[in-house]
Protein backbone atom coordinates (compact mmCIF):
# COMPACT_ATOMS: atom_id res chain seq x y z
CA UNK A 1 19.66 3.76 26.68
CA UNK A 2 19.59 5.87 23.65
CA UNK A 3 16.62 7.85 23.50
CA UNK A 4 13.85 7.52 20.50
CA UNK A 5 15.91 10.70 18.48
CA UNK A 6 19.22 9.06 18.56
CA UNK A 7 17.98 5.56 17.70
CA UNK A 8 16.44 7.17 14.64
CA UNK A 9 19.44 8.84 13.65
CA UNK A 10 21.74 5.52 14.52
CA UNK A 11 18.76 3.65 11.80
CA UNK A 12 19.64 6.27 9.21
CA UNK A 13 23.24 6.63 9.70
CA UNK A 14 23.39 2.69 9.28
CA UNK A 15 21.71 3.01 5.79
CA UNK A 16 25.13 5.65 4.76
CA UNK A 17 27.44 2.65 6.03
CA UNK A 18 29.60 0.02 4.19
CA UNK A 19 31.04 -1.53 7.31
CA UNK A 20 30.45 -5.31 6.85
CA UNK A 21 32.63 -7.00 9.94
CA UNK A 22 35.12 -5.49 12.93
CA UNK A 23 35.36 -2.83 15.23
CA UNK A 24 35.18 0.57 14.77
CA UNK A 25 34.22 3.93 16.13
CA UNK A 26 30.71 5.09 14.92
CA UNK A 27 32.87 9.13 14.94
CA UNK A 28 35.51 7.82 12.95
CA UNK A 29 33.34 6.00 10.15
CA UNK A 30 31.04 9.21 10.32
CA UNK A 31 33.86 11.29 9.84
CA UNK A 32 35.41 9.40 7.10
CA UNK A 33 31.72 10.17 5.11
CA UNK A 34 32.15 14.23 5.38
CA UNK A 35 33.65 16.39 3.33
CA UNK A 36 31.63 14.49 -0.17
CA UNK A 37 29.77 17.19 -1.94
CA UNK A 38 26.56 16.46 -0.20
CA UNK A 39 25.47 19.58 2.43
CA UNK A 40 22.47 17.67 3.45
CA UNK A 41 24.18 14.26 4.62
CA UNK A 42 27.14 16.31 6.20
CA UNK A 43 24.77 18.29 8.16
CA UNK A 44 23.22 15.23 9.31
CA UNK A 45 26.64 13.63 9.67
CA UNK A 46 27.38 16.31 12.38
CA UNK A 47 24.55 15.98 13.84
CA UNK A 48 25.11 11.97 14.50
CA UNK A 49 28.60 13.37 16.08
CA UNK A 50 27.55 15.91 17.93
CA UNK A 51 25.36 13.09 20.38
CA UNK A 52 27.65 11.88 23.11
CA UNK A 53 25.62 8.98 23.69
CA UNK A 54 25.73 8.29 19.99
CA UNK A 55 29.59 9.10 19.92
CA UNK A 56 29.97 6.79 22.42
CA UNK A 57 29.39 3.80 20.52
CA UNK A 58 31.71 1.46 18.59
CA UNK A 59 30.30 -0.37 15.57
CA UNK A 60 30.87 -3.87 16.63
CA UNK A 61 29.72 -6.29 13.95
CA UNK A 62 27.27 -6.02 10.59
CA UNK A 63 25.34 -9.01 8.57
CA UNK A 64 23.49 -9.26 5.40
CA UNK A 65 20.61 -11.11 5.48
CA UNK A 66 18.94 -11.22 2.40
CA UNK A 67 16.14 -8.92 2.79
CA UNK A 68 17.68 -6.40 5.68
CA UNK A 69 20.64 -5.70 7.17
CA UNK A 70 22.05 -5.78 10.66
CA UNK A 71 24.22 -3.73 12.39
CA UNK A 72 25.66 -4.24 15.88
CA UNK A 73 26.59 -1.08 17.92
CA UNK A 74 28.38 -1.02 21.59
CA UNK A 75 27.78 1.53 24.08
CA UNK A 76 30.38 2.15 26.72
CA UNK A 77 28.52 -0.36 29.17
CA UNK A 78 28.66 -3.22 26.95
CA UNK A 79 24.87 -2.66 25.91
CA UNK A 80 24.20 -3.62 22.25
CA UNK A 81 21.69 -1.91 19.73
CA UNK A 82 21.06 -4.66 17.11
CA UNK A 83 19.82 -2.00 14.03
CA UNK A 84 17.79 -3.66 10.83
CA UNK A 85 17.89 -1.63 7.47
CA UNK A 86 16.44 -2.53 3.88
CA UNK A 87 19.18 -4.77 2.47
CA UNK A 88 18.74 -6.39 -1.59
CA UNK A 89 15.55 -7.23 -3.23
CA UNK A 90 15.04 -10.85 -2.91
CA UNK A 91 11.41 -12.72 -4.21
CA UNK A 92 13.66 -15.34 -1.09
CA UNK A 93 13.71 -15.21 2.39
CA UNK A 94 15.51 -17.98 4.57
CA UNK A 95 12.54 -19.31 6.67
CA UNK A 96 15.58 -19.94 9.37
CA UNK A 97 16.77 -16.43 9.10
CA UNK A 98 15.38 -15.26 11.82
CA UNK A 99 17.01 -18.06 14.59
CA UNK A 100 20.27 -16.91 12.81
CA UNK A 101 19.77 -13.59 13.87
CA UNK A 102 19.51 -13.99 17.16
CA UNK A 103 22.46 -16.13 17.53
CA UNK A 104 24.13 -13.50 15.50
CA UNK A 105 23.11 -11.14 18.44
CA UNK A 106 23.55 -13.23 21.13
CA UNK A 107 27.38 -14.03 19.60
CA UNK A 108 27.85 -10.19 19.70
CA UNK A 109 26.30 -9.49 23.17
CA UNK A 110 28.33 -9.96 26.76
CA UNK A 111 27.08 -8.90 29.31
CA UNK A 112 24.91 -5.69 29.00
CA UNK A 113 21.29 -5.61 27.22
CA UNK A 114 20.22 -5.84 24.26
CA UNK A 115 17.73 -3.00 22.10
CA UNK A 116 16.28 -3.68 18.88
CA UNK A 117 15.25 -0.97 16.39
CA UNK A 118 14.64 -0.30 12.52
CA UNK A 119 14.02 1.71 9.65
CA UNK A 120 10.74 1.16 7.22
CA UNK A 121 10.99 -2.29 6.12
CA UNK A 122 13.71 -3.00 8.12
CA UNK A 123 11.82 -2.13 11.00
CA UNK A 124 9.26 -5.02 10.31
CA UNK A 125 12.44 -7.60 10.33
CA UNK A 126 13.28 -6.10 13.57
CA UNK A 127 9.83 -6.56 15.13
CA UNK A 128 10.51 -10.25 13.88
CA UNK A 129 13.30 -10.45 16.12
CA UNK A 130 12.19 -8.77 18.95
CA UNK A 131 9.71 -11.32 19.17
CA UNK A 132 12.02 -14.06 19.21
CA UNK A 133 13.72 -12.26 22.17
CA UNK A 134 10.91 -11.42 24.18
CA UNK A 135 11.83 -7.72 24.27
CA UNK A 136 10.58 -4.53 22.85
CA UNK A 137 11.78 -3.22 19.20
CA UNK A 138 11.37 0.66 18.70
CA UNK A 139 11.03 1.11 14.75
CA UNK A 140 10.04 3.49 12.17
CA UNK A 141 7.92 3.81 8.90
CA UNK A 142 7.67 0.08 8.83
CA UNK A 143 4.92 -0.96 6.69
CA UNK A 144 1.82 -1.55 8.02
CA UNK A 145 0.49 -4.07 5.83
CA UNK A 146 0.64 -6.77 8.05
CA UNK A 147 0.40 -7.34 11.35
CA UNK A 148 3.84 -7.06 13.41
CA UNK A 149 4.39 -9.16 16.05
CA UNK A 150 5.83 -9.19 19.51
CA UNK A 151 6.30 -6.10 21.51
CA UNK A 152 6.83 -3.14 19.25
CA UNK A 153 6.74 0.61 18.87
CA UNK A 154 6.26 2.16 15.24
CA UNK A 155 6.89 5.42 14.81
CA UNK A 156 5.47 7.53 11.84
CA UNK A 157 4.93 10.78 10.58
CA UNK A 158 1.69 12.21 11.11
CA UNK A 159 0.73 13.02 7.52
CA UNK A 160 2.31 9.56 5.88
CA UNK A 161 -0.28 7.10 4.51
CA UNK A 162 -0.37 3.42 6.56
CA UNK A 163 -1.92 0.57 6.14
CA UNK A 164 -4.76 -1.56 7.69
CA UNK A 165 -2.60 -2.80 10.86
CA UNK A 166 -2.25 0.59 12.68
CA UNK A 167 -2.04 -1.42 16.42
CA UNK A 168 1.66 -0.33 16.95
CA UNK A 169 1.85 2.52 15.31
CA UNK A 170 2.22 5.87 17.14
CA UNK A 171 1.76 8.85 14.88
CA UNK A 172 4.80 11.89 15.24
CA UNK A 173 3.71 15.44 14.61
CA UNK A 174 5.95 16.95 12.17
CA UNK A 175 8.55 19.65 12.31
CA UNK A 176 6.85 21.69 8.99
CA UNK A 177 3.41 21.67 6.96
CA UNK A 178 5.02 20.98 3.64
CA UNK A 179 2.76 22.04 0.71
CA UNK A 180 2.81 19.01 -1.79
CA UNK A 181 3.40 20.13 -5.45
CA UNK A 182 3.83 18.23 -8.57
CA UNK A 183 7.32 19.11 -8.32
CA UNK A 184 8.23 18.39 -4.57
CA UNK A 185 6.16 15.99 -4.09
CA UNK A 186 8.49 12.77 -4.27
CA UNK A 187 11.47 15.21 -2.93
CA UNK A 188 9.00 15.47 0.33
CA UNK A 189 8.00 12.08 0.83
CA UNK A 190 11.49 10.44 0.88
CA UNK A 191 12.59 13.55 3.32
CA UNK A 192 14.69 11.18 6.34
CA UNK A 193 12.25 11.18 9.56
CA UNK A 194 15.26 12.95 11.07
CA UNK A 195 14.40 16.23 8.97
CA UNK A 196 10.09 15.57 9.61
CA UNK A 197 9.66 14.21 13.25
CA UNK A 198 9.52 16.28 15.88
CA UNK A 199 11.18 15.80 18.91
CA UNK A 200 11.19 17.02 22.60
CA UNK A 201 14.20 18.58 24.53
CA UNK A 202 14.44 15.24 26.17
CA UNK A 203 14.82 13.60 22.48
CA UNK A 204 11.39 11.73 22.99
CA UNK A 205 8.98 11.66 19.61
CA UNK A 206 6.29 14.47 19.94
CA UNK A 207 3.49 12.11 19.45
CA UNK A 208 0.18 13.49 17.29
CA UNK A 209 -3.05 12.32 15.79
CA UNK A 210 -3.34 10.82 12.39
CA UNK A 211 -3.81 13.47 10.08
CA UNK A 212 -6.89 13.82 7.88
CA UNK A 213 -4.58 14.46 4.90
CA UNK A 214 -3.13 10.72 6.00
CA UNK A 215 -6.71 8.84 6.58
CA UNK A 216 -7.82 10.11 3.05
CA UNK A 217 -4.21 9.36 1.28
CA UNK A 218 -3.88 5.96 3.30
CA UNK A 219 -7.47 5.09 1.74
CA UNK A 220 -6.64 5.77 -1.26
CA UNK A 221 -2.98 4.19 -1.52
CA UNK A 222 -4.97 0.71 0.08
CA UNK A 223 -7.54 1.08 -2.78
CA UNK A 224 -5.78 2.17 -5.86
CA UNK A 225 -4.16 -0.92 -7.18
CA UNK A 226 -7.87 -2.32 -7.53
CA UNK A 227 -8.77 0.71 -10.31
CA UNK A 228 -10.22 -0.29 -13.28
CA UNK A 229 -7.47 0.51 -16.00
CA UNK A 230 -10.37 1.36 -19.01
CA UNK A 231 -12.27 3.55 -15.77
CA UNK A 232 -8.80 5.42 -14.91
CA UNK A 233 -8.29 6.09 -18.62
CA UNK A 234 -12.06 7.47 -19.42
CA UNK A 235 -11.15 10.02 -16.12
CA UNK A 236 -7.34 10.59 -17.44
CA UNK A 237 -7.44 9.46 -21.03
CA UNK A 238 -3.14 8.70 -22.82
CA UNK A 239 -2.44 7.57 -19.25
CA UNK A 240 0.12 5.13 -19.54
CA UNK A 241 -1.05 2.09 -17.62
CA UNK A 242 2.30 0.47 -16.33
CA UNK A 243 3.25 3.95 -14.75
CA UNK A 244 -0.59 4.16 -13.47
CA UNK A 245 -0.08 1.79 -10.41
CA UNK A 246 3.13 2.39 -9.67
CA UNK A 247 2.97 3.41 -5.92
CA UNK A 248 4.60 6.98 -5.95
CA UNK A 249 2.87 7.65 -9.80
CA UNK A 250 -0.96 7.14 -8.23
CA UNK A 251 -0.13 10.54 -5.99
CA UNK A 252 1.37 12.17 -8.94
CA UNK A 253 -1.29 10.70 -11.29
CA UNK A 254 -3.36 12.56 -8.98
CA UNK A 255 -1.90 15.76 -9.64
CA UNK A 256 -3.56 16.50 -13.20
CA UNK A 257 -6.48 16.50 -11.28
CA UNK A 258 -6.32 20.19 -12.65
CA UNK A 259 -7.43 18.65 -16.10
CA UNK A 260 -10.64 17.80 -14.31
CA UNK A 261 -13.86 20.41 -13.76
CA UNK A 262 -17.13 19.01 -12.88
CA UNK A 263 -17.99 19.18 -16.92
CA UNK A 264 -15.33 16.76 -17.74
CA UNK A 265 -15.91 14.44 -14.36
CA UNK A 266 -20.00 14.05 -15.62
CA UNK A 267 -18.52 13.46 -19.70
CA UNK A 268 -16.10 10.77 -17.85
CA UNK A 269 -19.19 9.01 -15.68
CA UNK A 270 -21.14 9.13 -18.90
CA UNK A 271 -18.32 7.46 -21.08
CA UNK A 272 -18.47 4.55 -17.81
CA UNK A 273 -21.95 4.47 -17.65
CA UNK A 274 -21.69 3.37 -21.28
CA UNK A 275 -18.92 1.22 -20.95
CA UNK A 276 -20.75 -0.78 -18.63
CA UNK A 277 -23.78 -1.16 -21.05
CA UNK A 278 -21.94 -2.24 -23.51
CA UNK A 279 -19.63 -4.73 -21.48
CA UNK A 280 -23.65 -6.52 -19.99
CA UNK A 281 -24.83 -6.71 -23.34
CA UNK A 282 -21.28 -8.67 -24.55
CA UNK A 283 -22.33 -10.49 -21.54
CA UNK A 284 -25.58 -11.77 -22.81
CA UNK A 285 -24.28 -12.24 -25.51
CA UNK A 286 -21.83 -15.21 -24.32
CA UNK A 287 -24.87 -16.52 -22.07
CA UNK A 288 -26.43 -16.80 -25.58
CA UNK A 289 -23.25 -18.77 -26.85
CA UNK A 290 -23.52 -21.05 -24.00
CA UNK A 291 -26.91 -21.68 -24.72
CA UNK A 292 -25.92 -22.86 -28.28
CA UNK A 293 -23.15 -25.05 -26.80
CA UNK A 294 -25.96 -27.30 -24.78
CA UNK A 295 -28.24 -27.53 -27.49
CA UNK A 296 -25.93 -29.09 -29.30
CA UNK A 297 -25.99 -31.65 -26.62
CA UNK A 298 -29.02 -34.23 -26.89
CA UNK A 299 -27.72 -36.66 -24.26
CA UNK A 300 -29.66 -34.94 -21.24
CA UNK A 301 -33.07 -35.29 -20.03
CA UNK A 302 -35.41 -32.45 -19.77
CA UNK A 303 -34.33 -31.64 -16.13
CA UNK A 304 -31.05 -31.57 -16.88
CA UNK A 305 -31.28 -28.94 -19.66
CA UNK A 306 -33.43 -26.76 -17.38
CA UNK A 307 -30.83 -27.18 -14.70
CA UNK A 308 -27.84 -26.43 -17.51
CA UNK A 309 -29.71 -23.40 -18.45
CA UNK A 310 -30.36 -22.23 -14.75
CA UNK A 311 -26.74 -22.61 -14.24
CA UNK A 312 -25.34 -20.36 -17.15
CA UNK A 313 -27.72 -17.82 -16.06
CA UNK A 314 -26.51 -17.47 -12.91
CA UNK A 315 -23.00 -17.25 -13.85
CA UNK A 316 -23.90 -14.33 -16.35
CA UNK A 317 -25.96 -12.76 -13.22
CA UNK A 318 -22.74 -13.53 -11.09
CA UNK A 319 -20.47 -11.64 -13.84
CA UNK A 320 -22.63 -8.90 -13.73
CA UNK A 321 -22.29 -8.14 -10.43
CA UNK A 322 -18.95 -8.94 -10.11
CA UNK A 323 -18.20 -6.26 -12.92
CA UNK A 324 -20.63 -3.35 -11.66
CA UNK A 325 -19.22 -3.68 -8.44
CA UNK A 326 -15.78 -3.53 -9.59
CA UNK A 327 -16.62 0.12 -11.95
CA UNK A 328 -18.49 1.17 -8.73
CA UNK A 329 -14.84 0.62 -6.42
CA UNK A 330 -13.18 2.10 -8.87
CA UNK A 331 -15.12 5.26 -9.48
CA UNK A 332 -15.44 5.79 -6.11
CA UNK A 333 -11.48 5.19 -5.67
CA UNK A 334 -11.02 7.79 -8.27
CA UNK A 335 -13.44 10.69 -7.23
CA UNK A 336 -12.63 10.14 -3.46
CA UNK A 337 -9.06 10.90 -4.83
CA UNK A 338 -9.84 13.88 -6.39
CA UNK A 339 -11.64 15.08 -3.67
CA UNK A 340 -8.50 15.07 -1.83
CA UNK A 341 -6.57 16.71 -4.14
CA UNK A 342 -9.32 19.81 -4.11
CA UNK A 343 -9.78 20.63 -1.11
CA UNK A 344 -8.26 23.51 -0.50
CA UNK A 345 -10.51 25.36 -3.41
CA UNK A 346 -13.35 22.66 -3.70
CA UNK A 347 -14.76 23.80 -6.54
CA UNK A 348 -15.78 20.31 -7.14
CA UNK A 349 -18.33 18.68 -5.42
CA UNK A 350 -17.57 14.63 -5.33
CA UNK A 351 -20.48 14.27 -3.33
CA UNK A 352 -23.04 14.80 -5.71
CA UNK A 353 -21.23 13.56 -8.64
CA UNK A 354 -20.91 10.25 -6.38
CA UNK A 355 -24.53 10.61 -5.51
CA UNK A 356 -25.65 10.49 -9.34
CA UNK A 357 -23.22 7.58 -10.32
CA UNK A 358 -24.87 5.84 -7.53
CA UNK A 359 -28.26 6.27 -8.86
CA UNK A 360 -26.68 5.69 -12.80
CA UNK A 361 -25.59 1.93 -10.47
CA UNK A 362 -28.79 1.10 -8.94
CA UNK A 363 -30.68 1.85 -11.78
CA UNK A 364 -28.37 -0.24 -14.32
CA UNK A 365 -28.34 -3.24 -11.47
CA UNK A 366 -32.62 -2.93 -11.19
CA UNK A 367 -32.73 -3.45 -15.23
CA UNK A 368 -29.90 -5.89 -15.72
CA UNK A 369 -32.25 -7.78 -13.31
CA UNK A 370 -34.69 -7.48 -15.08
CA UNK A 371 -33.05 -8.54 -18.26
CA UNK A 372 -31.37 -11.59 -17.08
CA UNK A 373 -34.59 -12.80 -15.72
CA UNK A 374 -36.47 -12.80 -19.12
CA UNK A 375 -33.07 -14.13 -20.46
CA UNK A 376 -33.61 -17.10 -18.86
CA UNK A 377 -37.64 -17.37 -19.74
CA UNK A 378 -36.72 -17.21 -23.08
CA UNK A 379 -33.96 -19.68 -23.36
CA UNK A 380 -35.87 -21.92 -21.86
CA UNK A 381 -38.95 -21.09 -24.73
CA UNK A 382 -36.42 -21.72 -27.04
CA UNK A 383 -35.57 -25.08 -25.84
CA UNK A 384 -38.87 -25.78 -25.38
CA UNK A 385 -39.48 -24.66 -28.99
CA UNK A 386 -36.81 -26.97 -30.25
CA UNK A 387 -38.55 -29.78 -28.42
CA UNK A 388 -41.46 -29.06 -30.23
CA UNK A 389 -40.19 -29.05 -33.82
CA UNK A 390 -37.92 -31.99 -33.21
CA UNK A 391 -39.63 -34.26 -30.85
CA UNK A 392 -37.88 -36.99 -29.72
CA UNK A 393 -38.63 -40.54 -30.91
């Protein structure tokens, strides 16, 4: 069996490949690919050659599936490594796909055994089948947004953000402490694992902890689709808001957090604190307008108004909430971010900035209360009032 180096290096040699049906050498199809004026690829290229046990294999048979493609490699024992990469973009997958595959495997495999594996999102396809096999898939950087099923090893880098399913995943200390700047930082994120994992003499993944850099980022990158656009532009004002949320722009958003000292960060909170103000009082305001509406109404007896009026309240109270918790999220999303980004110099302390927004909340929440009680007292006066002046007959 090929060990957990050469099974990542077969995943991201498939992703250089063309080969879409017959038999051929994985050295000549290799070979044919060097020589192209790209040092980095050749060097890998040689290093997929230089691996007898990955020289060794013939690529037997390739299908596109929608989403991910599958390769079909040969070893000299008549073992098969079934190998699922990223294929097209497709908003449609084939519910039946899946049963396809595995007759599509089982068509290609004699009489040895069969080893799944996968790349990223391929790698979640490939749990798929695994799971339909019964047997074990050995991926890497697949998503962990979901929960993969079956029997399943996921291998990522120790300082790469993940999800909330982290079951299967096995973190991989990496080969160098790369030091993220504004201009590297995309070049170092979509480095191959091949260049980032480390590996044993034995070609087994050096397995680590979860960095802290990658519990703070992976908060963060769960989080940041939920910011506030009118908060994120108060803390980075001409930002433009469809490159905002953009997965690789929130990290590089993130990077003018040299724009920000704690002067600006309090002018920012201050700016929210009065753009939430002014977004309760617009709420009033429409629980106002509803009022209107079921005065206008005479149909309804005097419990029914009461009940009316109860209910519009308590939708306004509902918004409220709704919308102060949102700004808090979001403002907490944002300043946990920046902490990350300083703290190496932390010349900003998040903490007490957090701690006074907090207070800014509770106090805002305690009056709004407040407010939206003797909102409804007076409404009802006001009905009552009406009744008064125009009694019914």
């Amino acid at each position: 069996m090929l060990t957990e180096k050469e099974l990542l290096l077969l995943c991201e040699f498939s992703c250089l490949t063309t080969i879409s049906k017959g038999t051929d050498t994985l050295v000549n199809v290799a070979e044919s690919l060097i020589g192209q004026d790209n040092t980095d690829r050749n060097e890998f290229l040689k290093e997929v050659i230089s691996s007898s046990n990955l020289a060794a294999l013939s690529i037997k048979n390739a299908k596109d599936m929608d989403r991910f493609r599958v390769f079909i490699y040969e070893d000299t024992e008549g073992n098969i490594y079934a190998v699922f990469i990223e294929g097209k973009l497709s908003d449609y997958v084939d519910k039946d796909c899946f049963e396809r595959v595995v007759e599509f495997i089982n068509d290609n495999k004699e009489t040895g055994k069969c080893f799944i594996t996968g790349l990223k999102a391929g790698g979640i396809y490939a749990s798929y089948v695994a799971s339909y096999l019964n047997i074990e898939a050995v991926i890497f950087g697949a998503p962990s947004t979901e929960e993969l099923s079956g029997k399943v090893k996921n291998y990522i880098a120790e300082n790469d953000p993940v999800g909330e399913f982290c079951e299967n995943i096995l973190f991989v200390k990496q080969k160098t402490d790369d030091e993220y700047t504004e201009e590297n930082f995309v070049e170092i994120l979509d480095k191959p694992y091949s260049q980032t994992f480390m590996f044993d003499e034995n070609g087994r993944a050096v397995i680590s902890e979860q960095s802290m850099y990658s519990k703070f980022i992976s908060w963060f990158y769960n989080n940041a689709n939920n910011i506030n656009s009118e908060v994120w532009e108060m803390f980075y004002p001409n930002s433009c808001e469809d490159d905002v949320f953009l997965e690789k722009s929130i990290y590089s958003a993130f990077f003018r957090v040299e724009e920000l000292n704690t002067e600006r960060i309090n002018k920012s909170l201050t700016q929210i604190v009065r753009y939430i103000n002014d977004k309760l009082e617009k709420n009033l305001r429409s629980l106002d307008k509803d009022f209107e509406i079921i005065m206008q109404e005479h149909e309804f007896a005097d419990e029914d108004y009461q009940k009316k009026i109860s209910e519009i309240t308590e939708y306004a109270a509902n918004n409220a909430c709704e919308f102060i918790k949102e700004i808090y999220k979001s403002v907490e999303t944002v300043l946990i971010g920046i902490g990350l980004f300083t703290l190496e110099n932390g010349n900003i302390d998040i903490n007490e900035h957090m701690e006074k927004f907090s207070e800014e909340i509770d106090n805002i929440l305690k009056n709004e209360t407040g407010r939206i009680t003797d909102h409804l007292a007076s409404l009802w006066q006001k009905y009552l009032d009406c009744l008064a002046i125009f009694p019914d007959d």
